[in-house]
Structure formats: structure tokens, C-alpha cells
C-alpha atoms as a PDB file:
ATOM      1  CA  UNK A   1     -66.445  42.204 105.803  1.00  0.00           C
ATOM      2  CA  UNK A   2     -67.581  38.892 103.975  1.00  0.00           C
ATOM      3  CA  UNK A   3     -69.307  39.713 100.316  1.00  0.00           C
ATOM      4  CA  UNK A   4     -72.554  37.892  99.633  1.00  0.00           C
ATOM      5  CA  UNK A   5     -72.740  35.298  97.092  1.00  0.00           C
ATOM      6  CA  UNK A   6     -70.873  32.579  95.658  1.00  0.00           C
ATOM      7  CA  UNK A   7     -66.958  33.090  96.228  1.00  0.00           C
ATOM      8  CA  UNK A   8     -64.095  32.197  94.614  1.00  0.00           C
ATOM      9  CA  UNK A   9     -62.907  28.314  95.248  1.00  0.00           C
ATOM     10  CA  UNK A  10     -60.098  28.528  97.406  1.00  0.00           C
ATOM     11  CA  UNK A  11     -56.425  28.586  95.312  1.00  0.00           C
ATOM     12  CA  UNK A  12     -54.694  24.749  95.572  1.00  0.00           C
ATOM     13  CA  UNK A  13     -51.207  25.556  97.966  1.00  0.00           C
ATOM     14  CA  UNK A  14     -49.409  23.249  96.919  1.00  0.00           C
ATOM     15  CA  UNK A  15     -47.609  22.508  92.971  1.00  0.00           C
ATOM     16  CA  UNK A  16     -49.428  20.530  90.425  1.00  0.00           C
ATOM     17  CA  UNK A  17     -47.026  17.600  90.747  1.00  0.00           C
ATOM     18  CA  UNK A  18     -46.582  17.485  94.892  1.00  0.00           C
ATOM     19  CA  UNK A  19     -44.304  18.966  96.771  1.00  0.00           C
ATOM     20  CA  UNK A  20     -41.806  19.466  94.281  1.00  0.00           C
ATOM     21  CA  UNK A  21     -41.309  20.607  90.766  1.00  0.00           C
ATOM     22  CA  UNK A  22     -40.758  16.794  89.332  1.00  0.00           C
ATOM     23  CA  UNK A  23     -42.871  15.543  86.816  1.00  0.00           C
ATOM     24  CA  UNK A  24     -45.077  12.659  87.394  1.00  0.00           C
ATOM     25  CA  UNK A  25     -43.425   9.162  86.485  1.00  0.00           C
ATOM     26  CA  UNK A  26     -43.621   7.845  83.383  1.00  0.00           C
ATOM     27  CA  UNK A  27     -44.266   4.874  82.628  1.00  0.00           C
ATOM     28  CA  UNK A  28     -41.086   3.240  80.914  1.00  0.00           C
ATOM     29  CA  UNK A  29     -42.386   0.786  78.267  1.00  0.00           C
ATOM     30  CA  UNK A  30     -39.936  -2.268  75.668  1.00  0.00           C
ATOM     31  CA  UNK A  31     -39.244  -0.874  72.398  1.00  0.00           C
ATOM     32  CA  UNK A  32     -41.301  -2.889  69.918  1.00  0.00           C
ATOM     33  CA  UNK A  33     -38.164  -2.950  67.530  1.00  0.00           C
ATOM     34  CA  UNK A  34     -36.275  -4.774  70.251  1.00  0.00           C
ATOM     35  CA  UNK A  35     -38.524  -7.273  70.867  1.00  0.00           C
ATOM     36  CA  UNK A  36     -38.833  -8.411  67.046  1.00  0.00           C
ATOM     37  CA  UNK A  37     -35.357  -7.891  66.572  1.00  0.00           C
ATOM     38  CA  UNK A  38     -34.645 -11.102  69.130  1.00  0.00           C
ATOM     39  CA  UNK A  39     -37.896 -13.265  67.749  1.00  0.00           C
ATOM     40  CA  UNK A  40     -36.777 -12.455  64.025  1.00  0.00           C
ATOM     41  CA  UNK A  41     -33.091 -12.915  64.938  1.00  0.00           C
ATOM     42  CA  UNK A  42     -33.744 -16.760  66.808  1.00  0.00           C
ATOM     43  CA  UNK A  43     -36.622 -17.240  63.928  1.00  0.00           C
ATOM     44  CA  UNK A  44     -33.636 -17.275  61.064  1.00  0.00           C
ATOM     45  CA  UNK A  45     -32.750 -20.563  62.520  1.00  0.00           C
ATOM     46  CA  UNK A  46     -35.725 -22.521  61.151  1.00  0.00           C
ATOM     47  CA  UNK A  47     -36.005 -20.132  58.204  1.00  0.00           C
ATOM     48  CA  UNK A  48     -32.531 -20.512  56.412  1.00  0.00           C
ATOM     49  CA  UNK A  49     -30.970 -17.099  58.090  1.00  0.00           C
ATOM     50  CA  UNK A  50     -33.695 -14.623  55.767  1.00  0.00           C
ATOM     51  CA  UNK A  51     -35.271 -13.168  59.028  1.00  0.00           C
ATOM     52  CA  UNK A  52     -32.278 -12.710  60.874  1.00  0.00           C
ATOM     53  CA  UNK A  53     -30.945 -10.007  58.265  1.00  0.00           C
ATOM     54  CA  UNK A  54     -34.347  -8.322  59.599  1.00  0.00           C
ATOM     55  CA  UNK A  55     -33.604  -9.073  63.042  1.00  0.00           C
ATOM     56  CA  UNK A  56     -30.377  -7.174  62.692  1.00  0.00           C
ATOM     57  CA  UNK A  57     -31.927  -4.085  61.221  1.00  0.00           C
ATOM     58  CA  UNK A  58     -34.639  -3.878  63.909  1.00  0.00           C
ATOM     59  CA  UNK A  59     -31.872  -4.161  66.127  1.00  0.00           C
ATOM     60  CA  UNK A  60     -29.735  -1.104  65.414  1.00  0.00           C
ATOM     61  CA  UNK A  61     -33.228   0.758  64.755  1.00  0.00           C
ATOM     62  CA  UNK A  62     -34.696  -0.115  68.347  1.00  0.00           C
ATOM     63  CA  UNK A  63     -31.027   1.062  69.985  1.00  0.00           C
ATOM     64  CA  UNK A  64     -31.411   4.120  68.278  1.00  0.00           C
ATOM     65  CA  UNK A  65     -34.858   4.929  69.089  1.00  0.00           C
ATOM     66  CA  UNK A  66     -34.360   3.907  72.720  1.00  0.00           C
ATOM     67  CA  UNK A  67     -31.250   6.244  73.073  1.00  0.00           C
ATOM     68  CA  UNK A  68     -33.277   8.889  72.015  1.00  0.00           C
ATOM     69  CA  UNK A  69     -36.195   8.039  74.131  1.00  0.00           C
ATOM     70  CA  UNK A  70     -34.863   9.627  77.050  1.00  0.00           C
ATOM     71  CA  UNK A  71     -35.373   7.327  79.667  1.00  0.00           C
ATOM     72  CA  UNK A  72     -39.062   6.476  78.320  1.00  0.00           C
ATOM     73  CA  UNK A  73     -38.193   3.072  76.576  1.00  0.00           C
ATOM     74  CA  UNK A  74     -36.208   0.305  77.758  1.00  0.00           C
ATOM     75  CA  UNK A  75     -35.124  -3.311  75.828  1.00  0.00           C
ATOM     76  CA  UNK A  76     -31.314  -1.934  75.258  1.00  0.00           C
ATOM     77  CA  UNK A  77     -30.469  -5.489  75.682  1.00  0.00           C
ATOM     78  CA  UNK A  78     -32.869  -7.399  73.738  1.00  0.00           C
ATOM     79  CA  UNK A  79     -31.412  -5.459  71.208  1.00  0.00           C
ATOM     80  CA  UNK A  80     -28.329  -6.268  71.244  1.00  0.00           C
ATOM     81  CA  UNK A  81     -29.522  -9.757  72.006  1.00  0.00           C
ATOM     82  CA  UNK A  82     -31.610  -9.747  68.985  1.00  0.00           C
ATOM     83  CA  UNK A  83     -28.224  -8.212  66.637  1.00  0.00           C
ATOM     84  CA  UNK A  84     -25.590 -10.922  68.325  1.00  0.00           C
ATOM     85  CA  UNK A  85     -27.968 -13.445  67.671  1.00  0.00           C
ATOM     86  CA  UNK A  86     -28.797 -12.817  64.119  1.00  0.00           C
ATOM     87  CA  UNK A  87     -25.019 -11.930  63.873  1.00  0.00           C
ATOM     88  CA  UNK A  88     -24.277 -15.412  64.776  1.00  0.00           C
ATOM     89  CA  UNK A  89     -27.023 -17.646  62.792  1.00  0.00           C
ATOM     90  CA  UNK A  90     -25.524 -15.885  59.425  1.00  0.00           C
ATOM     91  CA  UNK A  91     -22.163 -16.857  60.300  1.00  0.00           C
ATOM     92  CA  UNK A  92     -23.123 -20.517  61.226  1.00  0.00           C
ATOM     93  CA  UNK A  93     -25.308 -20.838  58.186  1.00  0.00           C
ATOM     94  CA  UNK A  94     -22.109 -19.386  56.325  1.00  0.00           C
ATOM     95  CA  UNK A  95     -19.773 -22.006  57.904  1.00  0.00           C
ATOM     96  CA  UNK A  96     -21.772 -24.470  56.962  1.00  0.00           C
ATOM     97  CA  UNK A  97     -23.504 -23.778  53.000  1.00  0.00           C
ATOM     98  CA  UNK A  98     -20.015 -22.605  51.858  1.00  0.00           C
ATOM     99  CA  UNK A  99     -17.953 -25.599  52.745  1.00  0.00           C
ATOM    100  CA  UNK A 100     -20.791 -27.335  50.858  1.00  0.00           C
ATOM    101  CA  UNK A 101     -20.725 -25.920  48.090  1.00  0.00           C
ATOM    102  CA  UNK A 102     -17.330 -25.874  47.755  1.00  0.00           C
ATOM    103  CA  UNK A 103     -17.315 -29.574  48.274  1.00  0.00           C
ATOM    104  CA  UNK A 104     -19.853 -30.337  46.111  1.00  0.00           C
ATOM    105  CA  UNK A 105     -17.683 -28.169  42.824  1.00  0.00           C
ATOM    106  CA  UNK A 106     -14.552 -30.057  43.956  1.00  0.00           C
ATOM    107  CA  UNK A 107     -16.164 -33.831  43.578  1.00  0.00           C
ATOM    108  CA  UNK A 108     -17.911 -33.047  40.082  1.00  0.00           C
END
């Protein structure tokens, strides 16, 4: 026997995400950290080296926050882009300001 009325809505068979238990995807997105590690790194060419110290420090920062993402951020490599890079623009601003000034005490 069929009760009058409204009845209940019928109860969804299936799992909230499908068929399975897995999560929906999530969308994986660049660390911001990696990307202005590589533009601050490649910027300390025009600006004397100053930004690439920064461009070092956003570098380590962004691999550590994307390691700890868990899958949810990506730009492990313009990280490490960004950290070579500024790496190298210090050491060619090195090999070329100290052999100048050194130079320039020696013919005083």
C-alpha cells in the first residue's frame, strides 16, 4: 500500500564522486613564487644582479611550497630555472666587477 502525499525523493545509487571513491580532479595550477623567481632571476641582468638575489629566494620558497602542495601546484622547474639562473648572473657579474676593481687598485 502507497501512502498519500508527497514522498520522499528517491535516495541517489550511486557515490558522490561516480563510480568510485576518487575525488574529483583538481585543478593543478604554477606556483606564483616560481614564476617570479625566473622573471626576477633573468631581470638581474639589466638591473646589476639586485633582483636575482630575490629570484633565488623565491626560488627555494616556490620548491618548498610546491613539494608540499601535494600534487596541487606545479612550476618545479621554473624554479630551479629561476635559482640556476640567478645563480649564474651573480657569478658573471662577479667575474667581471672584481677583476675590475682589482685592475683599477693595481694601475693607481
Amino acid at each position: 500500500m502507497q501512502p498519500f502525499g508527497p514522498t520522499a525523493p528517491p535516495t541517489q545509487a550511486w557515490p558522490p564522486y561516480g563510480y568510485g571513491a576518487f575525488p574529483p580532479p583538481v585543478a593543478v595550477r604554477n606556483n606564483g613564487f616560481a614564476i617570479a623567481s625566473l622573471v626576477c632571476a633573468c631581470a638581474g641582468i639589466m638591473f646589476f644582479g639586485v633582483p636575482s638575489i630575490l629570484g633565488i629566494i623565491f626560488g627555494f620558497v616556490a620548491r618548498s611550497q610546491i613539494r608540499r602542495s601535494q600534487g596541487r601546484q606545479s612550476g618545479q622547474g621554473l624554479a630551479l630555472a629561476g635559482i640556476i639562473v640567478g645563480f649564474g648572473v651573480i657569478g658573471l657579474l662577479l667575474l667581471i666587477i672584481v677583476p675590475a676593481v682589482v685592475s683599477s687598485h693595481t694601475h693607481s
